[in-house]
PDB file of N, CA and C in Angstrom:
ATOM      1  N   UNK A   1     156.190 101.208 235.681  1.00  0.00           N
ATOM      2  CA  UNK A   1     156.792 102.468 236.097  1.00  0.00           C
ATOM      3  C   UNK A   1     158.074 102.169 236.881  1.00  0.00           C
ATOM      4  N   UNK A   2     159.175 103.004 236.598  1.00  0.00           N
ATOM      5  CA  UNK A   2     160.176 103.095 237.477  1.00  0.00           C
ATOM      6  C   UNK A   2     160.848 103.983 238.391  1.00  0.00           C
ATOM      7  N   UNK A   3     160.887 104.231 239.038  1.00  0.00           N
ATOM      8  CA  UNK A   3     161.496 105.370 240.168  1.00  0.00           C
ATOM      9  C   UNK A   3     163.078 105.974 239.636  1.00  0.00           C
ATOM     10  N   UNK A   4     162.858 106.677 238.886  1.00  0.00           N
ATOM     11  CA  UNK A   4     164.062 107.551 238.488  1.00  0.00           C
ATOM     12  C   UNK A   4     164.563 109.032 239.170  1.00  0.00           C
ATOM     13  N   UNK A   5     165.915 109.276 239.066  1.00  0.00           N
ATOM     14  CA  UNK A   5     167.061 110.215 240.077  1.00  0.00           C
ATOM     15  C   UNK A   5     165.666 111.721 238.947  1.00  0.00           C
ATOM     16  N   UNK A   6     165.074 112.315 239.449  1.00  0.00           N
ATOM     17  CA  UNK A   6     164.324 113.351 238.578  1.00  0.00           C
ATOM     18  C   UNK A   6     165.554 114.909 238.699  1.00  0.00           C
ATOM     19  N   UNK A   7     165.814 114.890 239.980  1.00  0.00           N
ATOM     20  CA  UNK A   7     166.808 116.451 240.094  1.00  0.00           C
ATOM     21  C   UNK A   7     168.009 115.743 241.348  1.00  0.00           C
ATOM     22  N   UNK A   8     169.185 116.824 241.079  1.00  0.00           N
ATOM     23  CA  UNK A   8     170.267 116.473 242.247  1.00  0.00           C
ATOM     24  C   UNK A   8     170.620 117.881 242.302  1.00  0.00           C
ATOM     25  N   UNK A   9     170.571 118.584 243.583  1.00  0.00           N
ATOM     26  CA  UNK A   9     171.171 119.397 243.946  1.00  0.00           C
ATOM     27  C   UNK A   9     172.354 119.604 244.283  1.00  0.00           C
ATOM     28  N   UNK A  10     173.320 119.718 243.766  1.00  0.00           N
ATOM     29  CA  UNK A  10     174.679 119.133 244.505  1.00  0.00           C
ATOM     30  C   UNK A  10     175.562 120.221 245.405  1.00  0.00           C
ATOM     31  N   UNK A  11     176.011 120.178 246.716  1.00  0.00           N
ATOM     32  CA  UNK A  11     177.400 120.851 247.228  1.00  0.00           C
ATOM     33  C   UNK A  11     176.592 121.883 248.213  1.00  0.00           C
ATOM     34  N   UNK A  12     175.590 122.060 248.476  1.00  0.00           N
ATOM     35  CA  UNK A  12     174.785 122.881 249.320  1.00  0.00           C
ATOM     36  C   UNK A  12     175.445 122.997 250.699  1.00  0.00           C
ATOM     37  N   UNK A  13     175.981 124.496 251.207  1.00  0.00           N
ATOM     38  CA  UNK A  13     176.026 124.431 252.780  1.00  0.00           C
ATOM     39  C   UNK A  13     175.488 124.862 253.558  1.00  0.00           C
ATOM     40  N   UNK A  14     174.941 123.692 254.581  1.00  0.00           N
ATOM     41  CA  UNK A  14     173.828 124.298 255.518  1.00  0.00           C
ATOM     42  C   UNK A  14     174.641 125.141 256.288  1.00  0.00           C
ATOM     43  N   UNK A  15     172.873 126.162 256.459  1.00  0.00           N
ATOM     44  CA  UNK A  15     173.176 127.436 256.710  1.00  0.00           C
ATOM     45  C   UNK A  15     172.526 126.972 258.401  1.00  0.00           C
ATOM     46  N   UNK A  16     172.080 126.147 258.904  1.00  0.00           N
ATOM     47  CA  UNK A  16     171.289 126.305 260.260  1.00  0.00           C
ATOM     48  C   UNK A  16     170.911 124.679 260.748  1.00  0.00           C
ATOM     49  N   UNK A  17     170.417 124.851 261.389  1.00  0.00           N
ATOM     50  CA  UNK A  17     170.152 122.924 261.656  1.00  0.00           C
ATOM     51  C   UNK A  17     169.669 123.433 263.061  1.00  0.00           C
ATOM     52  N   UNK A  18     168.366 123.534 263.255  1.00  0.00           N
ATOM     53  CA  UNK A  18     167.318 123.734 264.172  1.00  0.00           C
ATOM     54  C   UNK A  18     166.431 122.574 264.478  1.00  0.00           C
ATOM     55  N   UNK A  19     166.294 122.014 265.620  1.00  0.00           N
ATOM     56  CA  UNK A  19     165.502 121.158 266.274  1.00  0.00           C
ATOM     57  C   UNK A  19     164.237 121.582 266.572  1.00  0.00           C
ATOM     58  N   UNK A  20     163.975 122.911 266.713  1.00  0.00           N
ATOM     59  CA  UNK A  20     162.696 123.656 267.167  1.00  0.00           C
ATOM     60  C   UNK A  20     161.827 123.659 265.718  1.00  0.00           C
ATOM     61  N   UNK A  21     162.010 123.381 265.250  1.00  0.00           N
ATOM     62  CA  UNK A  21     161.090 123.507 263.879  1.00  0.00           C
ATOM     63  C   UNK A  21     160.687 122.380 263.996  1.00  0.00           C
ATOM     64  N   UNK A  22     159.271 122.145 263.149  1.00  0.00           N
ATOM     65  CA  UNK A  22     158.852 120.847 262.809  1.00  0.00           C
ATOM     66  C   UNK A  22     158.891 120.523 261.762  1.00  0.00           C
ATOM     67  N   UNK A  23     160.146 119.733 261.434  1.00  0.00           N
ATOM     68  CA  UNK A  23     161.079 118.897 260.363  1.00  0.00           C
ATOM     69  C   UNK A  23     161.286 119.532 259.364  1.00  0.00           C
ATOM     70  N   UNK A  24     161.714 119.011 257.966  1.00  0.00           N
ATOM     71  CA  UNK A  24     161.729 119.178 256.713  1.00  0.00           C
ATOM     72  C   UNK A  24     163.033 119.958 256.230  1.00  0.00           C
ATOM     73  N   UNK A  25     163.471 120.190 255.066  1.00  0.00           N
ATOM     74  CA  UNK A  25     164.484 121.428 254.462  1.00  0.00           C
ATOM     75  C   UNK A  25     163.829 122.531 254.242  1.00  0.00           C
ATOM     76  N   UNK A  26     164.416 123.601 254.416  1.00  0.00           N
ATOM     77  CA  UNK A  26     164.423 124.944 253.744  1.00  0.00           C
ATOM     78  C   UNK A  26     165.576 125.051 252.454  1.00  0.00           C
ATOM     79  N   UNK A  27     164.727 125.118 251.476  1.00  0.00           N
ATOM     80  CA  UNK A  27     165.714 125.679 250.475  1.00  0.00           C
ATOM     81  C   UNK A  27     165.324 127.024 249.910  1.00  0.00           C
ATOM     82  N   UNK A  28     166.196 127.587 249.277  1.00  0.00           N
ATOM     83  CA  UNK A  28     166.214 129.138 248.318  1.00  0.00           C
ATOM     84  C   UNK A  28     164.993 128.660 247.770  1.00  0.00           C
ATOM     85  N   UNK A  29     163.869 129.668 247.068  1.00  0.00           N
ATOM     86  CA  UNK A  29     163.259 129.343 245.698  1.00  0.00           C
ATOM     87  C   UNK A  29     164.256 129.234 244.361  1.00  0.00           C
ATOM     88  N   UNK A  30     164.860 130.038 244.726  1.00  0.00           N
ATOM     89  CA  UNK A  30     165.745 129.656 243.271  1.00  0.00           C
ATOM     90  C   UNK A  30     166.082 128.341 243.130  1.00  0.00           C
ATOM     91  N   UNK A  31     166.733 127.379 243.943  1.00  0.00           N
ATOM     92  CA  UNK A  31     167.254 125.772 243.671  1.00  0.00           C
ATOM     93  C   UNK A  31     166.013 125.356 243.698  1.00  0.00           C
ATOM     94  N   UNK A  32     164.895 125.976 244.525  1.00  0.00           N
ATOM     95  CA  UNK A  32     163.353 125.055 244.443  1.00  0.00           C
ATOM     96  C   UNK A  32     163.391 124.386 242.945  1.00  0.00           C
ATOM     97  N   UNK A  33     163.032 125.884 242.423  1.00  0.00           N
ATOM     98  CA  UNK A  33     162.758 126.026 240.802  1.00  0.00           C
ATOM     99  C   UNK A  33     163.393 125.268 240.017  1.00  0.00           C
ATOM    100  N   UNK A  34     164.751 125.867 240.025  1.00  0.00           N
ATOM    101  CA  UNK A  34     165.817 124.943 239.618  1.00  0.00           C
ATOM    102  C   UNK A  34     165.512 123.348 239.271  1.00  0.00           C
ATOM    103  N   UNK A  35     165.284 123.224 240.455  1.00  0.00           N
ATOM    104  CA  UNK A  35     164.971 121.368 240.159  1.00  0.00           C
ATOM    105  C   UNK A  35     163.847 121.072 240.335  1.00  0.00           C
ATOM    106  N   UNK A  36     162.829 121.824 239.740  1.00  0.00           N
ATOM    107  CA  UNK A  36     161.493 121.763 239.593  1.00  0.00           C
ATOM    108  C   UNK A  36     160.802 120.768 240.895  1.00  0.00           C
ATOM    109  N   UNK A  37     161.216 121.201 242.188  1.00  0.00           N
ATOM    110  CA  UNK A  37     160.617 120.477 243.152  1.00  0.00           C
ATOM    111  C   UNK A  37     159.124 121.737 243.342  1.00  0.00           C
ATOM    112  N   UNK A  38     158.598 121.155 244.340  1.00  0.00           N
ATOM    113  CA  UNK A  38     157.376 121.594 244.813  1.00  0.00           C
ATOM    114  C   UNK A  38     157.450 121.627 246.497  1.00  0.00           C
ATOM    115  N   UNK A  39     156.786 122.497 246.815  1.00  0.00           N
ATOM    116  CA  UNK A  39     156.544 122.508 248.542  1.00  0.00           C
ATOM    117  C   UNK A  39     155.636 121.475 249.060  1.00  0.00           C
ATOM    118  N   UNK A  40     156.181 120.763 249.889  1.00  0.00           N
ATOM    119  CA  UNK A  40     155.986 119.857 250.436  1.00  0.00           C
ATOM    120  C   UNK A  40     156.606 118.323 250.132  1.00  0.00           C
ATOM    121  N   UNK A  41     156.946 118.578 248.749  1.00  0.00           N
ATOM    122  CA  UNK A  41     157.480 117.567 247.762  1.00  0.00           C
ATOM    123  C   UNK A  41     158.895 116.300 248.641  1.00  0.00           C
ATOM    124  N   UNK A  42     158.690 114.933 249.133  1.00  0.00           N
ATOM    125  CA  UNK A  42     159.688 114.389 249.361  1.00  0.00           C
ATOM    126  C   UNK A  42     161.094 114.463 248.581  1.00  0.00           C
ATOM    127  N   UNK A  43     162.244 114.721 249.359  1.00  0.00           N
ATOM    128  CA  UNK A  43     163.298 114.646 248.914  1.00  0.00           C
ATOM    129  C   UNK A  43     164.476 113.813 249.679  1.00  0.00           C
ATOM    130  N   UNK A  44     165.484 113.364 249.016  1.00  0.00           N
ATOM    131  CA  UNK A  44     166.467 112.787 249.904  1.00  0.00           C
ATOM    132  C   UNK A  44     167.217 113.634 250.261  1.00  0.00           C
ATOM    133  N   UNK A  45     168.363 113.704 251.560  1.00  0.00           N
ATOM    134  CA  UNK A  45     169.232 114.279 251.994  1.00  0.00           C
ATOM    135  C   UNK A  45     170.402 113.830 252.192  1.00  0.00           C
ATOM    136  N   UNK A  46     171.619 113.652 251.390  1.00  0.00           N
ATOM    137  CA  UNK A  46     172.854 113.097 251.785  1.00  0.00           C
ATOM    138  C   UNK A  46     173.664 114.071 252.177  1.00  0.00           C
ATOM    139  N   UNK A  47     174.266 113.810 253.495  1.00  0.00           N
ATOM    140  CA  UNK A  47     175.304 114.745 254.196  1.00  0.00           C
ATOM    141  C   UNK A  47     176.529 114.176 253.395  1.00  0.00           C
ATOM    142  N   UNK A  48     177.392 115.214 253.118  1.00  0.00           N
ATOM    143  CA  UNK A  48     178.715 114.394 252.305  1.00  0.00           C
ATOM    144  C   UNK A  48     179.731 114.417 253.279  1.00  0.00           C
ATOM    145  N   UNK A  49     179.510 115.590 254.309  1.00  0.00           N
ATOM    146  CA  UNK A  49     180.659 115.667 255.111  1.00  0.00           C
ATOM    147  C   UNK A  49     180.428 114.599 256.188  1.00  0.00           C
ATOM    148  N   UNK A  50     179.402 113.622 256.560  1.00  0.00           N
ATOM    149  CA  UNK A  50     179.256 112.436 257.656  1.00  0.00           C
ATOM    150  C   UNK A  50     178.855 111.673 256.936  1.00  0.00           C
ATOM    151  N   UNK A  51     178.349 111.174 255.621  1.00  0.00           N
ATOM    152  CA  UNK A  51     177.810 110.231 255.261  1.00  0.00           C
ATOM    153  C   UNK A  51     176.421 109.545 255.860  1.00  0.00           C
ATOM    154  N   UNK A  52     175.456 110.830 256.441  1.00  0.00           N
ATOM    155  CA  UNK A  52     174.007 110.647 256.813  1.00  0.00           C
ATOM    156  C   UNK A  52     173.202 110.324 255.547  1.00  0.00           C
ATOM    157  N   UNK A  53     172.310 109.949 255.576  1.00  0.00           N
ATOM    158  CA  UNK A  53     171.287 110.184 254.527  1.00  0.00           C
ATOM    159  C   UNK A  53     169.743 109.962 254.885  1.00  0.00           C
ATOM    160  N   UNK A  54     169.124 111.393 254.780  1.00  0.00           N
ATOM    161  CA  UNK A  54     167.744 110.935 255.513  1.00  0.00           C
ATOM    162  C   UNK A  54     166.629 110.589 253.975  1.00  0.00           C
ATOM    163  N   UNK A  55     165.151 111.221 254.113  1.00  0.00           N
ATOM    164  CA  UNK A  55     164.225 111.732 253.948  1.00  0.00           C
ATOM    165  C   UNK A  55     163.646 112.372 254.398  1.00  0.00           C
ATOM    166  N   UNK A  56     163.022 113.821 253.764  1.00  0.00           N
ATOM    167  CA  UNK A  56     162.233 114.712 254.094  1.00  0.00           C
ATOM    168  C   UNK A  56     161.349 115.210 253.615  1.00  0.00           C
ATOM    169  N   UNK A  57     161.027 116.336 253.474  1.00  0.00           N
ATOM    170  CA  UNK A  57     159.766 117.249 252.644  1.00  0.00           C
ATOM    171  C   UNK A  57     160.406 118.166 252.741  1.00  0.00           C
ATOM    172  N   UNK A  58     160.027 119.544 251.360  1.00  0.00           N
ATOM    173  CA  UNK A  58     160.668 120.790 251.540  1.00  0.00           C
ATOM    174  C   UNK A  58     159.743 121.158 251.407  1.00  0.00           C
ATOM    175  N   UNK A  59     160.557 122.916 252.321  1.00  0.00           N
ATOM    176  CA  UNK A  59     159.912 124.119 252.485  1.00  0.00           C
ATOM    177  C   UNK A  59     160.810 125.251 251.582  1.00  0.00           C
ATOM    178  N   UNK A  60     160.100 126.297 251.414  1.00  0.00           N
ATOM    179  CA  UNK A  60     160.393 127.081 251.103  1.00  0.00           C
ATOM    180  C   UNK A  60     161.537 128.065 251.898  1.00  0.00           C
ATOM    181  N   UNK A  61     162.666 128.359 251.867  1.00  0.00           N
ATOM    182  CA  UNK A  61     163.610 129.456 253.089  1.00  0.00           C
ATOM    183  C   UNK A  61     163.081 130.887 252.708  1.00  0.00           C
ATOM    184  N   UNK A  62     162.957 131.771 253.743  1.00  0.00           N
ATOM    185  CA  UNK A  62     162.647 132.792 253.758  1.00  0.00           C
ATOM    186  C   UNK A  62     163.502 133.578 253.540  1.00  0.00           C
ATOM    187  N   UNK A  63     165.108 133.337 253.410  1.00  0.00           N
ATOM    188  CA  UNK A  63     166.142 134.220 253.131  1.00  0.00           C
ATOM    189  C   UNK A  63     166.857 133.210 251.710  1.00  0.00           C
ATOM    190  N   UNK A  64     167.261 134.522 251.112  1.00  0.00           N
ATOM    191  CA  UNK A  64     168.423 134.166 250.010  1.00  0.00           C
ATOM    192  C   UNK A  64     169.610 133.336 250.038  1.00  0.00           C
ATOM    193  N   UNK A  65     169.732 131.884 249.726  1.00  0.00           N
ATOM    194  CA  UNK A  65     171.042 131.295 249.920  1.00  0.00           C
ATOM    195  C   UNK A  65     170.885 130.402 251.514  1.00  0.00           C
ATOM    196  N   UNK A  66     169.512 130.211 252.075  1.00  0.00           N
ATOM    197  CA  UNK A  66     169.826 130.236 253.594  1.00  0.00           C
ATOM    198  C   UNK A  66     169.471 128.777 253.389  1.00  0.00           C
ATOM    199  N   UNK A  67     169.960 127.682 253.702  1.00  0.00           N
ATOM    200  CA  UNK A  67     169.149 125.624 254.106  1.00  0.00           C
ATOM    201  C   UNK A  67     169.680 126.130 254.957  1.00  0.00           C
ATOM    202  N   UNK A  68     168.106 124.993 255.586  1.00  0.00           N
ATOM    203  CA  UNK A  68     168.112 124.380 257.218  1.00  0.00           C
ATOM    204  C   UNK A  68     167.652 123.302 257.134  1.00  0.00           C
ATOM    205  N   UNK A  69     167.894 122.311 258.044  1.00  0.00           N
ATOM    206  CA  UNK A  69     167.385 121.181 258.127  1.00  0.00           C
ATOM    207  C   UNK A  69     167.278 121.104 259.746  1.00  0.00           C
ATOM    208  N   UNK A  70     165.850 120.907 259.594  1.00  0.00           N
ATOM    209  CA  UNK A  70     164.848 121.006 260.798  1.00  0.00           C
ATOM    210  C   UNK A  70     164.267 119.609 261.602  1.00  0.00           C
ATOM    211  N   UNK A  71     163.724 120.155 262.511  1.00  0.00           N
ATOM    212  CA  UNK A  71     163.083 118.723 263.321  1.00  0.00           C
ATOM    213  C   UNK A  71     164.360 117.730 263.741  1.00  0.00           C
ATOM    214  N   UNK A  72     163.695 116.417 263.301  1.00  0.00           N
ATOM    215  CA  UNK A  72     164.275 115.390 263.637  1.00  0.00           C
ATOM    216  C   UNK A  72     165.318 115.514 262.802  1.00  0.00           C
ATOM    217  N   UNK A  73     165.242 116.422 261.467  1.00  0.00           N
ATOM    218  CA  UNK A  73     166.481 116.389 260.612  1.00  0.00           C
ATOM    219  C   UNK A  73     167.909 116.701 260.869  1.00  0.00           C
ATOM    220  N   UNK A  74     167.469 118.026 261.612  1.00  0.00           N
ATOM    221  CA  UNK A  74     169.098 118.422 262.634  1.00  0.00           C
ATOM    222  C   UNK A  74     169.811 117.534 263.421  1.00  0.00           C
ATOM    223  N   UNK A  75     169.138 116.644 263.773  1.00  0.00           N
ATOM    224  CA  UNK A  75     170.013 115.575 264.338  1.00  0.00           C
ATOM    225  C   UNK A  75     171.114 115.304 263.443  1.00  0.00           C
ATOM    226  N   UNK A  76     171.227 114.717 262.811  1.00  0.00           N
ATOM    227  CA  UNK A  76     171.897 114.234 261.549  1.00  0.00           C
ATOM    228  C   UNK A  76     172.864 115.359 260.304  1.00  0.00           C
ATOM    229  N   UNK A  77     172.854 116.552 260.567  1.00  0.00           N
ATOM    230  CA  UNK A  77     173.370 118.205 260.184  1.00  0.00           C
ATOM    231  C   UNK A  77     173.782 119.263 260.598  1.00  0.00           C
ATOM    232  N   UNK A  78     174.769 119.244 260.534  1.00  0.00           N
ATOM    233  CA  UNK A  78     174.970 120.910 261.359  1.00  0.00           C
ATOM    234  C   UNK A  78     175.257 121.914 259.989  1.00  0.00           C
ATOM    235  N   UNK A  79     175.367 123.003 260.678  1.00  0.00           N
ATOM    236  CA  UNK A  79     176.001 124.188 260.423  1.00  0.00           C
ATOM    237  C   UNK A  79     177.662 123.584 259.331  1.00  0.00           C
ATOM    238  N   UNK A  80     177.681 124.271 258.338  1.00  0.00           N
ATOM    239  CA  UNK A  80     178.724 123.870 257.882  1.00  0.00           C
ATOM    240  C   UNK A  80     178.869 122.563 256.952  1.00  0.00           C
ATOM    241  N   UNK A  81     178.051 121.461 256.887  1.00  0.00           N
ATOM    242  CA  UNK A  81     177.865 120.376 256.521  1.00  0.00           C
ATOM    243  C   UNK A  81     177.883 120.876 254.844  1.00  0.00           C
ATOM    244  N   UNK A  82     178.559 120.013 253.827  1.00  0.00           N
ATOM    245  CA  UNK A  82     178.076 119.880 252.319  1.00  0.00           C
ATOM    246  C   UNK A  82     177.045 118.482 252.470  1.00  0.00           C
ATOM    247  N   UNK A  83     176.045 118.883 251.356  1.00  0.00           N
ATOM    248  CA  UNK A  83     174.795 118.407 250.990  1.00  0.00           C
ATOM    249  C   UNK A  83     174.556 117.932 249.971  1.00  0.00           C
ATOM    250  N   UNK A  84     173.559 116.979 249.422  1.00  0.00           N
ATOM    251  CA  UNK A  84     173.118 116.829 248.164  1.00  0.00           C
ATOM    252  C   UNK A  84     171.691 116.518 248.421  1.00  0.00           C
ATOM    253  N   UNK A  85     170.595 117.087 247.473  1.00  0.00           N
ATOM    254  CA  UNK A  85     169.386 117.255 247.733  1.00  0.00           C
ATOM    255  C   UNK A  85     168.876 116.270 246.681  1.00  0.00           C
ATOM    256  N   UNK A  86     168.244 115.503 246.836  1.00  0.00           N
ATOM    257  CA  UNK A  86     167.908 114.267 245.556  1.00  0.00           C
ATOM    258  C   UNK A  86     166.380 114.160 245.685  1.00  0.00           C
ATOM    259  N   UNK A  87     165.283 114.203 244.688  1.00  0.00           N
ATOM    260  CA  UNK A  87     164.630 114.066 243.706  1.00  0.00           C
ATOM    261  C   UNK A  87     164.041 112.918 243.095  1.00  0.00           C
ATOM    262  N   UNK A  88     163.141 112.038 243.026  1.00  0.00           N
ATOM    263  CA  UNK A  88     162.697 111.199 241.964  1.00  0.00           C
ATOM    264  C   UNK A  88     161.496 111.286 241.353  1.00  0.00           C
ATOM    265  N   UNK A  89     161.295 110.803 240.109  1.00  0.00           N
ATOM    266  CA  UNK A  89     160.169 110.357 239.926  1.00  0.00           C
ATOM    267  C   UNK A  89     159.009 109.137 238.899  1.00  0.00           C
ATOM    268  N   UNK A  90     158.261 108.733 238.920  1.00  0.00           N
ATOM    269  CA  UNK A  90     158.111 107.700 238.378  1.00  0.00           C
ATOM    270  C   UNK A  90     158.187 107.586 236.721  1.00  0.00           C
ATOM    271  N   UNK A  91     158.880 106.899 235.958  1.00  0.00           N
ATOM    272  CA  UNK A  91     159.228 107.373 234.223  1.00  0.00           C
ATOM    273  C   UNK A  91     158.441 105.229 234.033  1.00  0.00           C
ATOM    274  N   UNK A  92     157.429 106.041 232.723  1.00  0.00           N
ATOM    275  CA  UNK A  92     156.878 104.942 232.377  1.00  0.00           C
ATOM    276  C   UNK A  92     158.240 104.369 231.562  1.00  0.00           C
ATOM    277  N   UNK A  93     158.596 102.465 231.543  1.00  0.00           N
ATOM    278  CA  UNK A  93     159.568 102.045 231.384  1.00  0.00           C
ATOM    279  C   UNK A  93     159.672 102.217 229.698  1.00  0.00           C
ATOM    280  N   UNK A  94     158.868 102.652 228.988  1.00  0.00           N
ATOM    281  CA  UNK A  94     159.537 102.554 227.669  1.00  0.00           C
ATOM    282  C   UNK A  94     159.576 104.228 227.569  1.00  0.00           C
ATOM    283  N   UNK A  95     160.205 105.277 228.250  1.00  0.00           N
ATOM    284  CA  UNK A  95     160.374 106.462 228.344  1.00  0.00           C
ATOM    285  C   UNK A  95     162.061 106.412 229.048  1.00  0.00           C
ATOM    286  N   UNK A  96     162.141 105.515 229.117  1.00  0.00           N
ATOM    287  CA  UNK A  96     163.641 105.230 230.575  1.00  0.00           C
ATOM    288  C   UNK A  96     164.832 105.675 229.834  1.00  0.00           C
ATOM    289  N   UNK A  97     164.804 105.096 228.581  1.00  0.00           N
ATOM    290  CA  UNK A  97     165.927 105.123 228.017  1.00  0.00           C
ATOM    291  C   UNK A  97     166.174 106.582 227.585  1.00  0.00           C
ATOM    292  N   UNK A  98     164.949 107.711 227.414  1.00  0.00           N
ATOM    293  CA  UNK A  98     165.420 108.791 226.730  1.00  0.00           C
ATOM    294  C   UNK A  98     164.998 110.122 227.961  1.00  0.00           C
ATOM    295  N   UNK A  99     165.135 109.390 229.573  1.00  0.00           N
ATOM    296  CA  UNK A  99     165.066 110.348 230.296  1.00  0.00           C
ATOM    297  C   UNK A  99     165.984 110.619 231.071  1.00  0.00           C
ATOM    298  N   UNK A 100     166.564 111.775 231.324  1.00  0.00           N
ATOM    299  CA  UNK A 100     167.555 112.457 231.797  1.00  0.00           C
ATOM    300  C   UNK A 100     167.277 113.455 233.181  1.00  0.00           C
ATOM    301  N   UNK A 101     167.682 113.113 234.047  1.00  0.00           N
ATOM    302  CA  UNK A 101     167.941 114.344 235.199  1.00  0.00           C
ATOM    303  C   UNK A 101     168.335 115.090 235.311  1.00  0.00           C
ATOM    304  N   UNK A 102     168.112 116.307 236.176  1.00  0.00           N
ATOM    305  CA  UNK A 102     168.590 117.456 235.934  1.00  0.00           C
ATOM    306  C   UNK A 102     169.435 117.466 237.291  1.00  0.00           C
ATOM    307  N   UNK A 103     170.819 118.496 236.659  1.00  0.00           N
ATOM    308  CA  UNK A 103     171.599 118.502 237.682  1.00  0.00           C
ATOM    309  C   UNK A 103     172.266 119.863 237.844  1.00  0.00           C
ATOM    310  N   UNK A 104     171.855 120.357 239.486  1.00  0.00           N
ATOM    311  CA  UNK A 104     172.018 121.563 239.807  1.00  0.00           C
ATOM    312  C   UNK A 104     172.857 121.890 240.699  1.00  0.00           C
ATOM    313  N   UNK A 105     173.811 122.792 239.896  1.00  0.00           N
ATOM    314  CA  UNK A 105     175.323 123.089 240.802  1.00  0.00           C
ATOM    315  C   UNK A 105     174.971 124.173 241.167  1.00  0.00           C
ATOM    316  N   UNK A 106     175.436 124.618 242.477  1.00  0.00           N
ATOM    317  CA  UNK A 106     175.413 125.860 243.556  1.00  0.00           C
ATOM    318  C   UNK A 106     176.537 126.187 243.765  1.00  0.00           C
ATOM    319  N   UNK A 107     176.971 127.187 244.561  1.00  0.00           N
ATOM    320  CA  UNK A 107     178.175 127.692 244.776  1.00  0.00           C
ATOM    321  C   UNK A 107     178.127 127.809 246.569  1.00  0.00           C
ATOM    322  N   UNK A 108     179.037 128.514 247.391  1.00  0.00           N
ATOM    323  CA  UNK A 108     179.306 128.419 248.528  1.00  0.00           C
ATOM    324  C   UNK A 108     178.119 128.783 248.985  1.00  0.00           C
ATOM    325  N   UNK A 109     177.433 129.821 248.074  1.00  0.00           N
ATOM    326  CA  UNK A 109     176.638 130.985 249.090  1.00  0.00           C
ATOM    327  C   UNK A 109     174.912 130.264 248.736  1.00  0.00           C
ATOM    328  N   UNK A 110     175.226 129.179 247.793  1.00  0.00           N
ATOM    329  CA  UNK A 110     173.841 127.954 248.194  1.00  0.00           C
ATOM    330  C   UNK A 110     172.957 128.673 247.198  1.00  0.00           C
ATOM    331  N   UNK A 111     173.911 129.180 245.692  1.00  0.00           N
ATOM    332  CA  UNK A 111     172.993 130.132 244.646  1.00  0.00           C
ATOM    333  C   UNK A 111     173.712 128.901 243.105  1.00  0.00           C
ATOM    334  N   UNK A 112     172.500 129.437 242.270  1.00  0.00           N
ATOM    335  CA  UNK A 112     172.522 128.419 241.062  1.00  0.00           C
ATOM    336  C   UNK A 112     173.308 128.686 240.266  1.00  0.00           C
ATOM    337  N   UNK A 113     174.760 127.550 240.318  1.00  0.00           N
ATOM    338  CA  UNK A 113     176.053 128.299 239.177  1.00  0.00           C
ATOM    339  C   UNK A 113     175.424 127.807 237.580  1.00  0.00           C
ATOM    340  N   UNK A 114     174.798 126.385 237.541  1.00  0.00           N
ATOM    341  CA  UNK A 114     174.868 125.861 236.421  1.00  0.00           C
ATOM    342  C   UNK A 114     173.377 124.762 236.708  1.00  0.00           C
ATOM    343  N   UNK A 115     172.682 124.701 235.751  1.00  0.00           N
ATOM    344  CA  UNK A 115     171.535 123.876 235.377  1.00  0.00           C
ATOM    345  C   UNK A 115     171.498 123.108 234.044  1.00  0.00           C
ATOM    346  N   UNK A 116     172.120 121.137 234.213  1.00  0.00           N
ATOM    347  CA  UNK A 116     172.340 120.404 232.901  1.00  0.00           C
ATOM    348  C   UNK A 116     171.923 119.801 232.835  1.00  0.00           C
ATOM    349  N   UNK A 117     171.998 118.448 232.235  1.00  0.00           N
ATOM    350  CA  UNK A 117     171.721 117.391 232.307  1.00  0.00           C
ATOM    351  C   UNK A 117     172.394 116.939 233.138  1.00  0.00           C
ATOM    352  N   UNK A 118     172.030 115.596 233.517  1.00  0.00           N
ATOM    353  CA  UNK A 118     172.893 114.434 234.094  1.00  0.00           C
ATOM    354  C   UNK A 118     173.391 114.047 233.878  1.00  0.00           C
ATOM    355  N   UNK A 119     174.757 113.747 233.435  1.00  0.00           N
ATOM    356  CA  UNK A 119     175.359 112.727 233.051  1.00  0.00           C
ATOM    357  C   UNK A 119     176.606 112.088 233.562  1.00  0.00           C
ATOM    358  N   UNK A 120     177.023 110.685 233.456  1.00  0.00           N
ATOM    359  CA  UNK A 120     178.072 110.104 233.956  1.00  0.00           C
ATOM    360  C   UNK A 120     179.442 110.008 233.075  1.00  0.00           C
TER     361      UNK A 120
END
């Protein structure tokens, strides 16, 4: 088995960065879906505007268009920050060659412009 890129969220702006929460992202359901993550599901977090990059778990956001990155995560995010939300998962190795990620573009307001493949 190999650990493959499964979804990339790309260009997301956080909407909040709260310390009082206990940890994780909030995303829309719509990008949930989008990149077929799950609640609770580990994800990576690259800040593009500081060049952070954590790990977390997501939650579900209770408002339309709204990320937060919570807990220990706000350390590392503010308000305003572009994002990329990353995804893997394990692809048996003779499946590698004909598997593809999905890649999900958002717009300012953190809503789904476009859902493709991956490609370089």
């Amino acid at each position: 088995m190999i650990n493959l890129l499964k979804s990339k969220i790309q260009e997301l702006i956080v909407s909040e960065s709260s310390v009082d929460y206990p940890g994780s992202i909030s995303l829309p359901l719509e990008l949930v879906e989008a990149a077929r993550l799950h609640e609770f599901e580990q994800v990576f977090v690259n800040n593009k505007t500081t060049g952070e990059r954590i790990s977390t778990y997501v939650v579900i956001s209770k408002h339309h268009g709204f990320v937060s990155l919570n807990g220990a995560a706000s350390h590392h995010f503010k308000k305003g920050d572009c994002i990329h939300v990353l995804s893997y998962r394990l692809v048996n190795e003779e499946d590698v060659k004909h598997f593809r990620p999905t890649l999900i573009r958002a717009n300012i307001n953190n809503e789904v412009v476009e859902v493709v493949p991956y490609s370089i």
